[in-house]
C-alpha atoms as a PDB file:
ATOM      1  CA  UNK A   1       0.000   0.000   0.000  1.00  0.00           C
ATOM      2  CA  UNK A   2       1.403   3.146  -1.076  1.00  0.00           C
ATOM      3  CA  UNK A   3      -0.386   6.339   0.380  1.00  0.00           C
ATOM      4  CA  UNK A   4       0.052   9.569  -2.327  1.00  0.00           C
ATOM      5  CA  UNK A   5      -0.693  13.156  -0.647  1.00  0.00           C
ATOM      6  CA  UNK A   6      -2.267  15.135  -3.060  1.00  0.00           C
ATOM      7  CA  UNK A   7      -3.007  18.462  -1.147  1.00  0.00           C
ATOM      8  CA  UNK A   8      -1.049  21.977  -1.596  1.00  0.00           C
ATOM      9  CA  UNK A   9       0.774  23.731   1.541  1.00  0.00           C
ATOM     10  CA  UNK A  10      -2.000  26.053   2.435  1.00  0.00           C
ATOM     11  CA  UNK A  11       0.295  28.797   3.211  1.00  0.00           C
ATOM     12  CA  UNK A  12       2.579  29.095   0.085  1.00  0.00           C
ATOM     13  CA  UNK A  13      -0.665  27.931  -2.527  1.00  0.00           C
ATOM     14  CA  UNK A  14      -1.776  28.821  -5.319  1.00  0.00           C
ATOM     15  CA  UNK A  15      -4.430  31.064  -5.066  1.00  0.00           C
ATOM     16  CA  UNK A  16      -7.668  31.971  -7.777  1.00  0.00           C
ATOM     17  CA  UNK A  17      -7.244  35.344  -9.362  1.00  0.00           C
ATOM     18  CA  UNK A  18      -8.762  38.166  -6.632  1.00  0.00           C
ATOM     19  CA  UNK A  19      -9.303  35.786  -4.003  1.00  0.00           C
ATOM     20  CA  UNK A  20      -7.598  36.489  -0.438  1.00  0.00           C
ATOM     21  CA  UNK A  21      -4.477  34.731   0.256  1.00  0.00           C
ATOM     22  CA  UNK A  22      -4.562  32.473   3.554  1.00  0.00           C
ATOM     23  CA  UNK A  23      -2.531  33.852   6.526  1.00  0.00           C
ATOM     24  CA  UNK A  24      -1.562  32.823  10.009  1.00  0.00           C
ATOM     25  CA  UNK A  25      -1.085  34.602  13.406  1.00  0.00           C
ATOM     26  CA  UNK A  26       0.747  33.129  16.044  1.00  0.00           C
ATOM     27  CA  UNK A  27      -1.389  34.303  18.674  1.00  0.00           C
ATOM     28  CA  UNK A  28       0.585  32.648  21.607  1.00  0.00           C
ATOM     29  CA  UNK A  29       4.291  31.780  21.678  1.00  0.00           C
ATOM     30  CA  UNK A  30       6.371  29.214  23.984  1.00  0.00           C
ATOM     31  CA  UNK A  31       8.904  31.103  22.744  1.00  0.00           C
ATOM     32  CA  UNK A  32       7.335  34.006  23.921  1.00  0.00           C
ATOM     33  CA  UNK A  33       7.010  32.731  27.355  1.00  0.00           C
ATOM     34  CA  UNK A  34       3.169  31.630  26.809  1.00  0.00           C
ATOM     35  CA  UNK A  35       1.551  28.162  28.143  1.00  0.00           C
ATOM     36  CA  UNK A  36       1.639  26.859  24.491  1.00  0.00           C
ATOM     37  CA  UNK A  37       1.902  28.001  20.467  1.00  0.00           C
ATOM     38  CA  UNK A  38      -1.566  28.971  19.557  1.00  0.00           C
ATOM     39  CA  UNK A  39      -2.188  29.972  15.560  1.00  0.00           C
ATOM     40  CA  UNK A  40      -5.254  31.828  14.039  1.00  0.00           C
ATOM     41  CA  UNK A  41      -5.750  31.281  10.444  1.00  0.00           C
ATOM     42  CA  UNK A  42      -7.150  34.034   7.832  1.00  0.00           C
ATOM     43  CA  UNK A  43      -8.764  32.653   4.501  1.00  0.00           C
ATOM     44  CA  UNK A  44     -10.562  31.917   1.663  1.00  0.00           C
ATOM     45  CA  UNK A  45     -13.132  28.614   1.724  1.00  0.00           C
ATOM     46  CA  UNK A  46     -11.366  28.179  -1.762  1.00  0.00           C
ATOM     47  CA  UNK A  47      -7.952  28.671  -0.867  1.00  0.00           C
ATOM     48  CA  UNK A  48      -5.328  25.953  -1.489  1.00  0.00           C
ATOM     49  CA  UNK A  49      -6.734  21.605  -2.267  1.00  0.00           C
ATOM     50  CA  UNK A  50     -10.430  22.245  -1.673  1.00  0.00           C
ATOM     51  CA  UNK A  51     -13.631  21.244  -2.641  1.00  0.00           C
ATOM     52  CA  UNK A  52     -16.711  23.260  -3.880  1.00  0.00           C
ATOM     53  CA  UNK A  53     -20.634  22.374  -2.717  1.00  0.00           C
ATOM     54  CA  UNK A  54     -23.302  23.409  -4.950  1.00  0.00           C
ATOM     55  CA  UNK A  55     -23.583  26.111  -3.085  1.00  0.00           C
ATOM     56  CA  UNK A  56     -20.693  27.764  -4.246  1.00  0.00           C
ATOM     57  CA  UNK A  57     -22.708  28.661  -7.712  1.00  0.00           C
ATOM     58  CA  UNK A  58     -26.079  27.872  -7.130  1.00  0.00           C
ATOM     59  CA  UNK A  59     -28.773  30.223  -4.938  1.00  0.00           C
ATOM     60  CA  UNK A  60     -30.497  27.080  -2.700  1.00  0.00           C
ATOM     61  CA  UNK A  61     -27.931  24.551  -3.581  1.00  0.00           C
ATOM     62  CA  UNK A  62     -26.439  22.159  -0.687  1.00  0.00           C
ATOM     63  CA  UNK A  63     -23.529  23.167   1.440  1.00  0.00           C
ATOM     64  CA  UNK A  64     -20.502  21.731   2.835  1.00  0.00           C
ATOM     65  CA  UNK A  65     -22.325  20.306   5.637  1.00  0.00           C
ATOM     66  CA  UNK A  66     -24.965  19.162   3.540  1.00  0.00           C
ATOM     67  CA  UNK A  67     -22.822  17.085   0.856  1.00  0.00           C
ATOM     68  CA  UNK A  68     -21.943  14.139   3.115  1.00  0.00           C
ATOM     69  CA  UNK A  69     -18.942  12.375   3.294  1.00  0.00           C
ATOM     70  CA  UNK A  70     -20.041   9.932   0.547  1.00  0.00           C
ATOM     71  CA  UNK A  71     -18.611  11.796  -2.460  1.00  0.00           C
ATOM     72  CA  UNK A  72     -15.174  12.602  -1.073  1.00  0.00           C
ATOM     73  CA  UNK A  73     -14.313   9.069  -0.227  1.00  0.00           C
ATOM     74  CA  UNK A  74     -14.018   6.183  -1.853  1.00  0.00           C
ATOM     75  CA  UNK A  75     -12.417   4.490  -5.058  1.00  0.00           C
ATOM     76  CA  UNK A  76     -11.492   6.960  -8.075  1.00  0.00           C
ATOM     77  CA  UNK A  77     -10.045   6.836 -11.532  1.00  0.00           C
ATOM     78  CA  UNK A  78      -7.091   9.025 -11.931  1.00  0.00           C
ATOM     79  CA  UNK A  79      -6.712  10.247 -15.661  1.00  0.00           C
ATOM     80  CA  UNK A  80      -4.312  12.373 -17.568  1.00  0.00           C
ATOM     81  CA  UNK A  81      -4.454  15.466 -19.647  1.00  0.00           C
ATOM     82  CA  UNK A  82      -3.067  18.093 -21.357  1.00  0.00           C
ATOM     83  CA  UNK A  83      -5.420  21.125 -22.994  1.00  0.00           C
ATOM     84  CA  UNK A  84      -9.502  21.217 -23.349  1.00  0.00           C
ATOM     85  CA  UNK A  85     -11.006  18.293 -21.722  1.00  0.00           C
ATOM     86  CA  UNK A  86     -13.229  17.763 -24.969  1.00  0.00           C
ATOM     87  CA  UNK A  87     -16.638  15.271 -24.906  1.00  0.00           C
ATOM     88  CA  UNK A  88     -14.734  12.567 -26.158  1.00  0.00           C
ATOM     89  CA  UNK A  89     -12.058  12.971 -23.739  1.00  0.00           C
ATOM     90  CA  UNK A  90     -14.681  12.941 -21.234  1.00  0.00           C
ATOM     91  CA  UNK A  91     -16.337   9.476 -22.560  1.00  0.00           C
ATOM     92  CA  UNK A  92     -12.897   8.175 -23.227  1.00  0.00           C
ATOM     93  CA  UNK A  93     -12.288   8.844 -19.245  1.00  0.00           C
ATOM     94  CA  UNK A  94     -15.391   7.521 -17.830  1.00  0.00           C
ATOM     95  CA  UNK A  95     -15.042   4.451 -20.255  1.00  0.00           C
ATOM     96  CA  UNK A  96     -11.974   3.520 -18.317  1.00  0.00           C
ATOM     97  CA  UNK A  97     -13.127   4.280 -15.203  1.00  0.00           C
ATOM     98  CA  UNK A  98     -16.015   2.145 -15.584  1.00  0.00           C
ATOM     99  CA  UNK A  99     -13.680  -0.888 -16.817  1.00  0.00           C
ATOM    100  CA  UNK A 100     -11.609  -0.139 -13.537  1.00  0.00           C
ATOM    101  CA  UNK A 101     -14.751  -0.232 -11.512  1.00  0.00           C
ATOM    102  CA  UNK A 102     -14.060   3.561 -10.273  1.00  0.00           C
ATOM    103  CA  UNK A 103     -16.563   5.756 -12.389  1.00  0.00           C
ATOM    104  CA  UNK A 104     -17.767   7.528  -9.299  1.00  0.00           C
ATOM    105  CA  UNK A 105     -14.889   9.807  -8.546  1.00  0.00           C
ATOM    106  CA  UNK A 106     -12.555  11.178 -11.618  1.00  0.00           C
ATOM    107  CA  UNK A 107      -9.370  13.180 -11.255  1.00  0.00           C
ATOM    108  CA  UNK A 108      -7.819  14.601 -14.320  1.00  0.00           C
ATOM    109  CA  UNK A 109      -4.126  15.355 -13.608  1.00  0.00           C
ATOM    110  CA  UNK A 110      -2.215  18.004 -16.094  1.00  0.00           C
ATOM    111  CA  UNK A 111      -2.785  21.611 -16.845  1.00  0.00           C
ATOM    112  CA  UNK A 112      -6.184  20.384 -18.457  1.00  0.00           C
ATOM    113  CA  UNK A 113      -9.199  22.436 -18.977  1.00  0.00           C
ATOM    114  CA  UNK A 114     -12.594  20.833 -18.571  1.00  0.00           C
ATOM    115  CA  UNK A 115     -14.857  21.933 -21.302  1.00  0.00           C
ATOM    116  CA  UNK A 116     -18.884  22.575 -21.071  1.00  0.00           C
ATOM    117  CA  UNK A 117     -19.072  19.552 -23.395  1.00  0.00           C
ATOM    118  CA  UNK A 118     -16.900  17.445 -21.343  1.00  0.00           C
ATOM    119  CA  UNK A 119     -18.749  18.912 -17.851  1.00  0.00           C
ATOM    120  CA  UNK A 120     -22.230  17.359 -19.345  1.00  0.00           C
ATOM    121  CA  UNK A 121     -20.958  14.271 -20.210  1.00  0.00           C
ATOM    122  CA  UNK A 122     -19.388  13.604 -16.934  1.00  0.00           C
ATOM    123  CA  UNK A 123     -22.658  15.111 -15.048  1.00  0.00           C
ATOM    124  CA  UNK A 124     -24.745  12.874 -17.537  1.00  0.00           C
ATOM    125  CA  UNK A 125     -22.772   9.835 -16.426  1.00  0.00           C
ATOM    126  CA  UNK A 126     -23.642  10.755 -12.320  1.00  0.00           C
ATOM    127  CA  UNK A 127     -20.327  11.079 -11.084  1.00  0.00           C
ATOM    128  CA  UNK A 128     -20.130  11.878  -7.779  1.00  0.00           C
ATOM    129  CA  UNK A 129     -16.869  14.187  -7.938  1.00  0.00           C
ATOM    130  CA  UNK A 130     -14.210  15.433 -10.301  1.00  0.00           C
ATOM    131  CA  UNK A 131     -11.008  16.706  -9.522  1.00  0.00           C
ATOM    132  CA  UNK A 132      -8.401  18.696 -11.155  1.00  0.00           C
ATOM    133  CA  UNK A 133      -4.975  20.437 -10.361  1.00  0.00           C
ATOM    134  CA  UNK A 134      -6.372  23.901 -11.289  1.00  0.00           C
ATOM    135  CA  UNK A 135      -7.829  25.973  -8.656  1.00  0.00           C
ATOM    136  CA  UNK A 136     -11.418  25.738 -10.616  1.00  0.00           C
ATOM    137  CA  UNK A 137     -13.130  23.819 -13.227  1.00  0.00           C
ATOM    138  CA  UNK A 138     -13.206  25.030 -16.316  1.00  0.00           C
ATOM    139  CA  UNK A 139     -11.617  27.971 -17.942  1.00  0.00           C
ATOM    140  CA  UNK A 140     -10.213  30.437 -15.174  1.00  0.00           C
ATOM    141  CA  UNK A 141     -11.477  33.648 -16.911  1.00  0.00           C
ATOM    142  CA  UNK A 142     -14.916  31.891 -17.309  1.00  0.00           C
ATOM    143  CA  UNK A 143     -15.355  29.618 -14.641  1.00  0.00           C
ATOM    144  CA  UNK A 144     -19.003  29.945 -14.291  1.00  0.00           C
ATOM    145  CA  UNK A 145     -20.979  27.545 -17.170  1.00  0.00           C
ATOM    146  CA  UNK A 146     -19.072  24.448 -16.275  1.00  0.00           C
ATOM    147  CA  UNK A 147     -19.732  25.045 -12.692  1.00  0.00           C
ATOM    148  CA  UNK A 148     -23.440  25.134 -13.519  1.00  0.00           C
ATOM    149  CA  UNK A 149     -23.528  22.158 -15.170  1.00  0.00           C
ATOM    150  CA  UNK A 150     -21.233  20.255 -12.499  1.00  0.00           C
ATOM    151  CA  UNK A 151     -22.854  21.510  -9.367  1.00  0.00           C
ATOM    152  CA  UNK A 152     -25.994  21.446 -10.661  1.00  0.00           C
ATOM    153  CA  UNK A 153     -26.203  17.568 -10.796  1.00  0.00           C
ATOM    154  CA  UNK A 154     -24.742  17.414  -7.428  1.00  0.00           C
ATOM    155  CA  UNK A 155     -20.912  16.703  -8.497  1.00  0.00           C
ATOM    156  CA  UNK A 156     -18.772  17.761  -6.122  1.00  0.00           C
ATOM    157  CA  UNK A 157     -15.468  19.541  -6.968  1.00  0.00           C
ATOM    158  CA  UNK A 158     -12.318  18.855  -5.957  1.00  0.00           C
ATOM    159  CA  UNK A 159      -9.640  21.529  -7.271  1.00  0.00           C
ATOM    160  CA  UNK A 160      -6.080  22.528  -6.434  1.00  0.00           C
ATOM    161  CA  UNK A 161      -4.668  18.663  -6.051  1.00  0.00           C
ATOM    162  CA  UNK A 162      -1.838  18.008  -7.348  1.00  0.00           C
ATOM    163  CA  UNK A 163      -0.723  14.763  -9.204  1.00  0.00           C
ATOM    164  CA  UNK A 164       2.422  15.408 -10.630  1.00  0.00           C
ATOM    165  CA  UNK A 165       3.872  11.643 -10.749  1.00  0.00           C
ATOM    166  CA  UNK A 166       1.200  10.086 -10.584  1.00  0.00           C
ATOM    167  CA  UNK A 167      -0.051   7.705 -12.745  1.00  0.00           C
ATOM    168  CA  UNK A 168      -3.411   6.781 -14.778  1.00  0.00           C
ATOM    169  CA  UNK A 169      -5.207   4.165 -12.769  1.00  0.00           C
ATOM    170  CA  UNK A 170      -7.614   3.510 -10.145  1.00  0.00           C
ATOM    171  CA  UNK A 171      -6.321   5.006  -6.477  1.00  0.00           C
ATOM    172  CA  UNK A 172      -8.398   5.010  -3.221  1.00  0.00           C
ATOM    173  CA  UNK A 173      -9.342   8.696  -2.784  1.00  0.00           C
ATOM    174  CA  UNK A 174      -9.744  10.367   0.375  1.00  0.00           C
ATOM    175  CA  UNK A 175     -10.481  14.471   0.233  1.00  0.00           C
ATOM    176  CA  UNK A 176     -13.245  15.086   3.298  1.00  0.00           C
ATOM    177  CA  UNK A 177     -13.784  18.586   3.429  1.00  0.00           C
ATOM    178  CA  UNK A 178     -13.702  20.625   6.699  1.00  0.00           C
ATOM    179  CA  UNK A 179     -17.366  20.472   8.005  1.00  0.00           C
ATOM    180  CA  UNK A 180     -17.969  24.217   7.707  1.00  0.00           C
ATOM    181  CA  UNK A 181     -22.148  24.414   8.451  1.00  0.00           C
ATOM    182  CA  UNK A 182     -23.072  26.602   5.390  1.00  0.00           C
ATOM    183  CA  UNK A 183     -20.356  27.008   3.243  1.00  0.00           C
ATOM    184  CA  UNK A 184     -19.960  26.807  -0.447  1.00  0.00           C
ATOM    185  CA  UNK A 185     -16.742  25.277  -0.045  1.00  0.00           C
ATOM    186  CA  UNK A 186     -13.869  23.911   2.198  1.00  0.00           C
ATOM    187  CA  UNK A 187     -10.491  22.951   1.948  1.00  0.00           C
ATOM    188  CA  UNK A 188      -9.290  19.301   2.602  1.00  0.00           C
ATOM    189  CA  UNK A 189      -6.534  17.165   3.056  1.00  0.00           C
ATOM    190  CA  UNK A 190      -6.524  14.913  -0.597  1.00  0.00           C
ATOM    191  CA  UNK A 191      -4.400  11.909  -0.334  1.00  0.00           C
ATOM    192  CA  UNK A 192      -4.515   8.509  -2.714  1.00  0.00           C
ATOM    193  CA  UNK A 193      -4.011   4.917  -1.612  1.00  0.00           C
ATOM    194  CA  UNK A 194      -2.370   2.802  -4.486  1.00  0.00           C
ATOM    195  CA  UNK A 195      -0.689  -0.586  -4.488  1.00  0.00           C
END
């Protein structure tokens, strides 16, 4: 068993164009003569390896707290590429994840775009989550239509991993959010159990 960490440092992250950076105060100090080292934490729901709710896009969707633990955990299909995620891409993904037995969760490693097209045929298929290594689905100066279509059938995101070395195949995912009550997203700590 080989367990793969997937999650960026919070604190030196890469963070979505005009969203705050995450910061930390150490509030107490043993080396400051205090009882213990105490830090407060400053940031975004979206900073760093999180995941989105419906919520995030979607007036009356389901938040954090409301997603369940279901869709964060469990077997997933780890795919590769480079570009636009086109339709086909998307059918040629699931197709192997289904012949893996791990269609429910799909990462896509590589500076890949997922496409509208793509985003309907995974939400068609009733994937539970997709992940990426960008810090949203979908084109960053237009994140917004492939959210829709994602969120909107109840697909959790999982953005900002990072799977640099690792290979196409079926993993063990583990990425439970946080449980912040009412949030459209939260980060996580991502990590992948192999052989």
């Amino acid at each position: 068993m080989k367990i793969i960490d997937i999650t960026q440092e919070l604190f030196h992250c890469v963070v979505f164009p005009g969203d705050p950076a995450p910061e930390m105060e150490r509030r107490l100090s043993l080396e400051r003569g205090d009882v213990c080292n105490l830090t407060a934490l400053s940031m975004c729901a979206h900073n760093g390896t999180h995941v989105d709710a419906p919520f995030h896009f979607i007036g009356g969707g389901k938040t954090i707290d409301q997603m369940g633990l279901e869709p964060y955990v469990g077997d997933c299909w780890v795919a590769r590429r480079s570009g636009d995620v086109t339709a086909e891409d998307a059918r040629a993904i699931l197709s192997a994840a289904r012949e893996a037995g791990a269609s429910q969760r799909i990462l896509i490693g590589g500076p890949a775009t997922v496409t509208a097209e793509a985003a309907r045929e995974f939400a068609a298929a009733g994937i539970r989550l997709l992940g990426n290594e960008s810090q949203t689905v979908g084109p960053e100066n237009a994140p917004r239509e492939v959210h829709l279509i994602l969120l909107g059938a109840e697909v959790t995101l999982l953005e900002g991993i990072r799977l640099e070395g690792v290979a196409e195949g079926r993993y063990f995912l583990s990425a439970a959010p946080i449980n912040l009550g009412g949030c459209d997203g939260a980060p996580c700590r991502a990590y992948l159990i192999g052989e």
